[in-house]
Protein backbone atom coordinates (compact mmCIF):
# COMPACT_ATOMS: atom_id res chain seq x y z
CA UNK A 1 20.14 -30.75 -110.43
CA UNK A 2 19.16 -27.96 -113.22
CA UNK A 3 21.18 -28.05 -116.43
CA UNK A 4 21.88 -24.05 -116.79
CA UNK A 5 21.87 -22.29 -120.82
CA UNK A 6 25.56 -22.87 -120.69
CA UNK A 7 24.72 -26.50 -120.46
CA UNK A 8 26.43 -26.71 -116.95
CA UNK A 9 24.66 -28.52 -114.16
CA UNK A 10 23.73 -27.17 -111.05
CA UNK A 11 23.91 -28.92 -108.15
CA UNK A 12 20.43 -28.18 -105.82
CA UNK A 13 21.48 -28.59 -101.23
CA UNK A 14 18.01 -29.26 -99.81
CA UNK A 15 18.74 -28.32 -96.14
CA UNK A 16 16.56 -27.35 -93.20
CA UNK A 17 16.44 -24.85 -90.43
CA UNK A 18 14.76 -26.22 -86.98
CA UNK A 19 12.00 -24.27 -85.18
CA UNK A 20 14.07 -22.06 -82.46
CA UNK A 21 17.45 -21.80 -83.59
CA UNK A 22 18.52 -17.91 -83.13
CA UNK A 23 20.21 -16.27 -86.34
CA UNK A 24 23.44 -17.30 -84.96
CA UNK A 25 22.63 -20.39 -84.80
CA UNK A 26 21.15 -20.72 -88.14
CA UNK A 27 24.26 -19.12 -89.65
CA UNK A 28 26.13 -22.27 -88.09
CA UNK A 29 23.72 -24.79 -89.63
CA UNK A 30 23.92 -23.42 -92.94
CA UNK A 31 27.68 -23.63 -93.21
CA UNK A 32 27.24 -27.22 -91.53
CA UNK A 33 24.77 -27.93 -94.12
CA UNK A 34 26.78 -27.01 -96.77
CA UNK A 35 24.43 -24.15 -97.85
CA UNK A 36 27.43 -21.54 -97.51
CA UNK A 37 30.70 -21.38 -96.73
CA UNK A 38 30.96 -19.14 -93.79
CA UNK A 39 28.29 -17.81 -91.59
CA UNK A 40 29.86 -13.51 -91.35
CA UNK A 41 28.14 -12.09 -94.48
CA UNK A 42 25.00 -14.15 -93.46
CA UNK A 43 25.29 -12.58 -90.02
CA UNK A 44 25.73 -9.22 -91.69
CA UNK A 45 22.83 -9.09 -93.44
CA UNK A 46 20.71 -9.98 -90.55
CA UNK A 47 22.05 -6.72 -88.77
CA UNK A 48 21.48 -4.50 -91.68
CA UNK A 49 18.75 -5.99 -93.78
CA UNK A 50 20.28 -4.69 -96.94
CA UNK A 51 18.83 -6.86 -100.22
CA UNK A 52 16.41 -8.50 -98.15
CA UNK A 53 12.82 -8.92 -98.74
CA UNK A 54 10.69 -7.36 -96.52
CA UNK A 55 7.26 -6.34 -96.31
CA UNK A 56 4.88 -4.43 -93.46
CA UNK A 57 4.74 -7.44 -91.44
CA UNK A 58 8.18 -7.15 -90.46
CA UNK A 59 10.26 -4.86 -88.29
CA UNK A 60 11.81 -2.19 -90.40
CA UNK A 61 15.46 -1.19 -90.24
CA UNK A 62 15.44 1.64 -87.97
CA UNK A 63 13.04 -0.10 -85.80
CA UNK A 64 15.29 -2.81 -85.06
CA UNK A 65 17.85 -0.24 -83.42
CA UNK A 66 19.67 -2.08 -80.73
CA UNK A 67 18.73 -5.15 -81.20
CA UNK A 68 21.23 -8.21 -81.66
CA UNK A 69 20.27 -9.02 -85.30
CA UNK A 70 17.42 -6.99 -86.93
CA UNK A 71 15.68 -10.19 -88.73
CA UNK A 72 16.19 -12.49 -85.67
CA UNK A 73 12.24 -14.17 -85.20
CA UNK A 74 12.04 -13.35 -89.43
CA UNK A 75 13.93 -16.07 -90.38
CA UNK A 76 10.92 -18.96 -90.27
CA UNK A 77 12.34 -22.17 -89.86
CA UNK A 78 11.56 -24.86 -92.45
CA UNK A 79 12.83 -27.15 -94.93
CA UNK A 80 14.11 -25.03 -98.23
CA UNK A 81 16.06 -26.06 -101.39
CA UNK A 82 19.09 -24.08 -103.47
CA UNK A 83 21.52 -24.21 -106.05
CA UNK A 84 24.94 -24.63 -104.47
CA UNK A 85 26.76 -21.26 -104.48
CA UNK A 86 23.74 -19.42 -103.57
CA UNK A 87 24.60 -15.98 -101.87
CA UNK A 88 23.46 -14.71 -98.54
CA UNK A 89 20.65 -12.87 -99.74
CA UNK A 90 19.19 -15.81 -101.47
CA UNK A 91 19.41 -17.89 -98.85
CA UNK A 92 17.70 -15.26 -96.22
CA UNK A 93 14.90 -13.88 -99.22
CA UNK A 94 13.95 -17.41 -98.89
CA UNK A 95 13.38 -17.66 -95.24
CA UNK A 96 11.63 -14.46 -95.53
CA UNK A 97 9.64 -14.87 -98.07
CA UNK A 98 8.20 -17.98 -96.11
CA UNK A 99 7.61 -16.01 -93.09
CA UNK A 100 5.05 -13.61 -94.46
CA UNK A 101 3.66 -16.62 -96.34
CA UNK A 102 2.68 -18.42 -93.18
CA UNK A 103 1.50 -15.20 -91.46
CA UNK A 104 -2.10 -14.88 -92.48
CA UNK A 105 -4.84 -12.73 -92.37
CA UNK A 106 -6.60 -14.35 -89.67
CA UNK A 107 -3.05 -13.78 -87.34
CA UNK A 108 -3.04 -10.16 -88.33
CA UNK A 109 -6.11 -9.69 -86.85
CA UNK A 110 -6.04 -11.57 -83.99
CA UNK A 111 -3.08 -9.87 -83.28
CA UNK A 112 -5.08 -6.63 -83.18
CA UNK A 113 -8.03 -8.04 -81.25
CA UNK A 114 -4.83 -8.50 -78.53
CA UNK A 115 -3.91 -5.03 -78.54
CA UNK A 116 -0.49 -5.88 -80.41
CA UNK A 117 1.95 -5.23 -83.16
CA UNK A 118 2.87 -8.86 -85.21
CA UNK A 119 6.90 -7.95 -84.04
CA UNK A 120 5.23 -8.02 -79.95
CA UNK A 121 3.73 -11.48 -81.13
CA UNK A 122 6.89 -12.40 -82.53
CA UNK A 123 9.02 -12.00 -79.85
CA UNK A 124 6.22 -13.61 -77.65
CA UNK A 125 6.58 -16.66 -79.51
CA UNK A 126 9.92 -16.59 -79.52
CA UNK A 127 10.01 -16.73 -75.58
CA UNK A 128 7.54 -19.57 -76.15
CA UNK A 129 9.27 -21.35 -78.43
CA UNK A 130 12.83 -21.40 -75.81
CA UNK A 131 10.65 -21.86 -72.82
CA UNK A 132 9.05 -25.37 -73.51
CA UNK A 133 7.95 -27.96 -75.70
CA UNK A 134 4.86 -27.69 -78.17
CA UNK A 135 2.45 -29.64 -75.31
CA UNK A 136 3.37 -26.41 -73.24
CA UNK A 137 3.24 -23.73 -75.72
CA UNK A 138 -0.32 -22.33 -74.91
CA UNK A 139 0.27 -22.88 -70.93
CA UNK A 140 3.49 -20.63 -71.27
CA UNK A 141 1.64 -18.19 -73.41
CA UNK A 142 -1.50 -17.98 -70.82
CA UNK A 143 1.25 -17.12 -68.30
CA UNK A 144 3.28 -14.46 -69.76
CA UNK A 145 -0.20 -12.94 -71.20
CA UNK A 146 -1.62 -12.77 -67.16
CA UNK A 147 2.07 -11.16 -66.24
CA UNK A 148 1.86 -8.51 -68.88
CA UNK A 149 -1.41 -7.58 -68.32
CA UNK A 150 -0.85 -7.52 -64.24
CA UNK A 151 2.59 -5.46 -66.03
CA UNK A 152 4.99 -7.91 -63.76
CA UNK A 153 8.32 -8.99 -65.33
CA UNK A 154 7.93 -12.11 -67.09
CA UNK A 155 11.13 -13.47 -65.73
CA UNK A 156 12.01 -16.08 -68.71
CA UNK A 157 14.96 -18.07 -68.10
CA UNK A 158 15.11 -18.14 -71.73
CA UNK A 159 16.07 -13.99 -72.31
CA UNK A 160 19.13 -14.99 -69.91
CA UNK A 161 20.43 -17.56 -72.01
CA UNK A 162 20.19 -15.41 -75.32
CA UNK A 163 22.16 -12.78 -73.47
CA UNK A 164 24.68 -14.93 -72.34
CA UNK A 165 24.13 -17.22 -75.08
CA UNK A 166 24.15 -20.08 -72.57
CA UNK A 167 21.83 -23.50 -72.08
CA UNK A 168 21.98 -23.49 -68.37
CA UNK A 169 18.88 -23.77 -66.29
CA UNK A 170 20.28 -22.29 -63.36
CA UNK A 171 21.51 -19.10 -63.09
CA UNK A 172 23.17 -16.68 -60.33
CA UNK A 173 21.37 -13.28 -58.69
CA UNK A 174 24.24 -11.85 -60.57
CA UNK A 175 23.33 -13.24 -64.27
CA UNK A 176 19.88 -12.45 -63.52
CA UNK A 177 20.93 -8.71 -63.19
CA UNK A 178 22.62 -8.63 -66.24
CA UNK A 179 22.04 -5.08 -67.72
CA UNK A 180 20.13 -5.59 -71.01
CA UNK A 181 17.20 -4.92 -73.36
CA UNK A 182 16.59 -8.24 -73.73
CA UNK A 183 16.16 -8.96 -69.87
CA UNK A 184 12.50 -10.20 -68.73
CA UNK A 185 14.22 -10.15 -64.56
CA UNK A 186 14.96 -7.12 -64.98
CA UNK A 187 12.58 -4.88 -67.24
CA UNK A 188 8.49 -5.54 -67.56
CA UNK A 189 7.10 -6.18 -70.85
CA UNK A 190 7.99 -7.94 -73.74
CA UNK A 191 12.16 -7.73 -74.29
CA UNK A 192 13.71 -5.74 -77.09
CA UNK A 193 12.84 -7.97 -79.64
CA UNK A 194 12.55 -12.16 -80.72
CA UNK A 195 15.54 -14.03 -78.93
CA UNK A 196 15.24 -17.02 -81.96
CA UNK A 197 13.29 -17.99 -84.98
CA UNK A 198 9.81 -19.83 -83.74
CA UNK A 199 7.76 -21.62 -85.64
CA UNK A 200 4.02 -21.86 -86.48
CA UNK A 201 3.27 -23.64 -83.49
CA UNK A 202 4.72 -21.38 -81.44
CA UNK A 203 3.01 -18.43 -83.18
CA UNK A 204 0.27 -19.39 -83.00
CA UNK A 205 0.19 -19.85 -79.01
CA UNK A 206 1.26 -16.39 -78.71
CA UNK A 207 -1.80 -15.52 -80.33
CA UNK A 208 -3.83 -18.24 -79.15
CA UNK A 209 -2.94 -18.73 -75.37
CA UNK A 210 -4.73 -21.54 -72.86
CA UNK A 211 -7.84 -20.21 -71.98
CA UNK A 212 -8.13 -22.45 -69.01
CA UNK A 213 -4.70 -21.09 -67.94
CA UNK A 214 -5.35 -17.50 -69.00
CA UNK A 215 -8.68 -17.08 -66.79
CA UNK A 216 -7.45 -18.84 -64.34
CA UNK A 217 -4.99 -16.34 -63.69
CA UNK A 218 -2.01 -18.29 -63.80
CA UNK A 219 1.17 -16.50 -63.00
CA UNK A 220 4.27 -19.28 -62.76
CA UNK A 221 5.73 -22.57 -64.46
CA UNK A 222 8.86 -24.31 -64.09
CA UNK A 223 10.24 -27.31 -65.62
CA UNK A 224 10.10 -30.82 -64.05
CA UNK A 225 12.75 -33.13 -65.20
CA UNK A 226 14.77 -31.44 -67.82
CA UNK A 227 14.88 -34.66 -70.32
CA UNK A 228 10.99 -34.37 -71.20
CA UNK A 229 11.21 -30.78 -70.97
CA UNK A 230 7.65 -30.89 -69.67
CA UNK A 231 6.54 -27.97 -67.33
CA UNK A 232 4.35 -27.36 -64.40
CA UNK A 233 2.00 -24.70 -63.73
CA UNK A 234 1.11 -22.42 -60.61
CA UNK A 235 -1.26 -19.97 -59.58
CA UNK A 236 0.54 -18.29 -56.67
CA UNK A 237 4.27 -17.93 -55.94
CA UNK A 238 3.68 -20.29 -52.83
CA UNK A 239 2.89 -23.38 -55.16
CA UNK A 240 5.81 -22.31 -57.20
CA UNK A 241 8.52 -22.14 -54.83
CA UNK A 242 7.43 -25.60 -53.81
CA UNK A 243 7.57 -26.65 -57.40
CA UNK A 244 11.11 -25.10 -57.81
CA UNK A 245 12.33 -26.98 -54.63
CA UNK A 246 10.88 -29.99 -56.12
CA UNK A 247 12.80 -30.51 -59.45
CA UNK A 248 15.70 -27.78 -58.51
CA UNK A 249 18.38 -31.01 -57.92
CA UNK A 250 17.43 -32.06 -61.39
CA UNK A 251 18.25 -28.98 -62.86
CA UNK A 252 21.38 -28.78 -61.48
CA UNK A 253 22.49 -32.29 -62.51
CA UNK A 254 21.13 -31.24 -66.25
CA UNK A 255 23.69 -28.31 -65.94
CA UNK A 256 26.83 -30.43 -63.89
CA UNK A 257 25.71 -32.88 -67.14
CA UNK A 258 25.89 -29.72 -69.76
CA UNK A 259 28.20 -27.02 -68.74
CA UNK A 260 27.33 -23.95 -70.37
C-alpha cells in the first residue's frame, strides 16, 4: 500500500498472467484477479491499440488488420503489481512495456539471420507455446521450421482451437476446413498472426529450434498421453500415422473427459 498526497492509501493487487493465455483469456484472469472489473474495455484496447505503448518491435495498427486482437502475442505474461482501480491502459502499458524489455538485441538479430520479422517469430512461438510443453518447445519449432521451408502447411491443432476457441484434441475434416486466416490445414505459412501470449521460453525456441530435429528433417509430432503433454517426433508421414494410431484412443478419452 502507498499513502497518496491526499493522505489516502492505496491498495497495490499483485496478480499474474500465465505463459499462453490468449488476450481473451487474460481479460478473464484479470477480472478474476481482481485487477479490473470487467474484461470489454480491456478487450477493446487490444483491437485498437489506442493509449498503448508501443514501439518498432511490435505490429502496428494497420498491420494488425484482420486479426482477432491486434496486441494478442504483445501481452508477455508475467507476474506485475498495481494500485487497485488501475485503468485498462495501465494494466496493458505494463504488459507491454515488459515485452520489449525481454526482447533483446541478440533476438532481433537472430531473427534476421532467419529471414524473419519479430511479429513471424511471435506468432511462431505462439504455435509453440499451444502445441507442447517447454521439454518440446525446440522439437516443435525444428518441425514447423522444416515445413515452412519445404512451404507445406504446418497443420497445428493449436490454430483450430483458437478459431473455435476450443481444447479438443480431435477434430472433424469439417473443423479442419474451417475458412480462416488463422488456419495452418488450410493455408501454408505462418497464420495471420500470434493465437496467445508465449513466453520467453517459447520465444526463444522459435528462434532457437532443435538442431538435431531441424537437420534431420523432421516433418511430424503428435502427442502421446495427453496428461504429460509430452510429444513424439517423426520423420516421414508413415511413422506418424503409426504414432497417431498409437495414442489416438487416448485422445479421445481426454476429449469424452473435457468436452469442448
Amino acid at each position: 500500500m502507498l499513502a497518496a498526497g491526499d493522505g489516502t492509501v492505496q491498495k497495490t493487487i499483485k496478480y499474474t498472467l500465465i505463459e499462453g493465455l490468449t488476450a481473451e483469456g487474460m481479460a478473464e484472469s484479470l477480472v478474476q484477479q481482481g485487477v479490473l472489473t470487467s474484461a470489454d474495455r480491456f478487450l477493446q484496447l487490444c483491437s485498437t491499440m489506442k493509449g498503448v505503448t508501443t514501439n518498432e518491435l511490435m505490429i502496428a495498427p494497420g498491420e494488425a488488420e484482420g486479426r482477432a486482437y491486434a496486441l494478442e502475442g504483445y501481452l508477455f505474461p508475467d507476474t506485475y503489481e498495481a494500485y487497485e482501480g488501475s485503468s485498462e491502459e495501465t494494466v496493458i502499458n505494463k504488459m507491454t512495456t515488459r515485452f520489449y524489455g525481454v526482447i533483446s538485441e541478440a533476438y532481433i538479430l537472430r531473427a534476421e539471420e532467419l529471414n524473419m520479422t519479430m511479429d513471424q517469430v511471435i506468432t511462431l512461438a505462439s504455435l509453440i507455446e499451444k502445441e507442447a510443453k517447454s521439454a518440446d518447445f525446440a522439437g516443435v519449432s525444428a518441425v514447423f521450421h522444416n515445413r515452412l521451408k519445404k512451404d507445406m502447411p504446418l497443420q497445428s491443432d493449436a490454430t483450430i482451437q483458437y478459431i473455435l476457441k476450443s481444447r479438443k484434441l480431435i477434430f472433424t475434416a469439417e473443423e479442419l476446413a474451417t475458412v480462416s486466416p488463422y488456419n495452418t490445414y488450410v493455408n501454408t505459412g505462418l497464420p495471420l498472426g500470434p493465437i496467445c501470449n508465449p513466453g520467453k521460453a517459447a520465444i526463444e525456441a522459435a528462434l532457437y529450434p532443435d538442431g538435431d530435429l531441424l537437420k534431420g528433417g523432421y516433418l511430424y509430432f503428435c502427442l502421446k498421453e495427453p496428461e504429460s503433454g509430452e510429444l513424439v517426433f517423426a520423420k516421414t508421414l508413415e511413422e506418424h500415422n503409426k504414432n497417431v494410431e498409437k495414442y489416438r484412443a487416448l485422445w479421445q478419452q481426454a476429449d469424452e473427459a473435457n468436452p469442448g
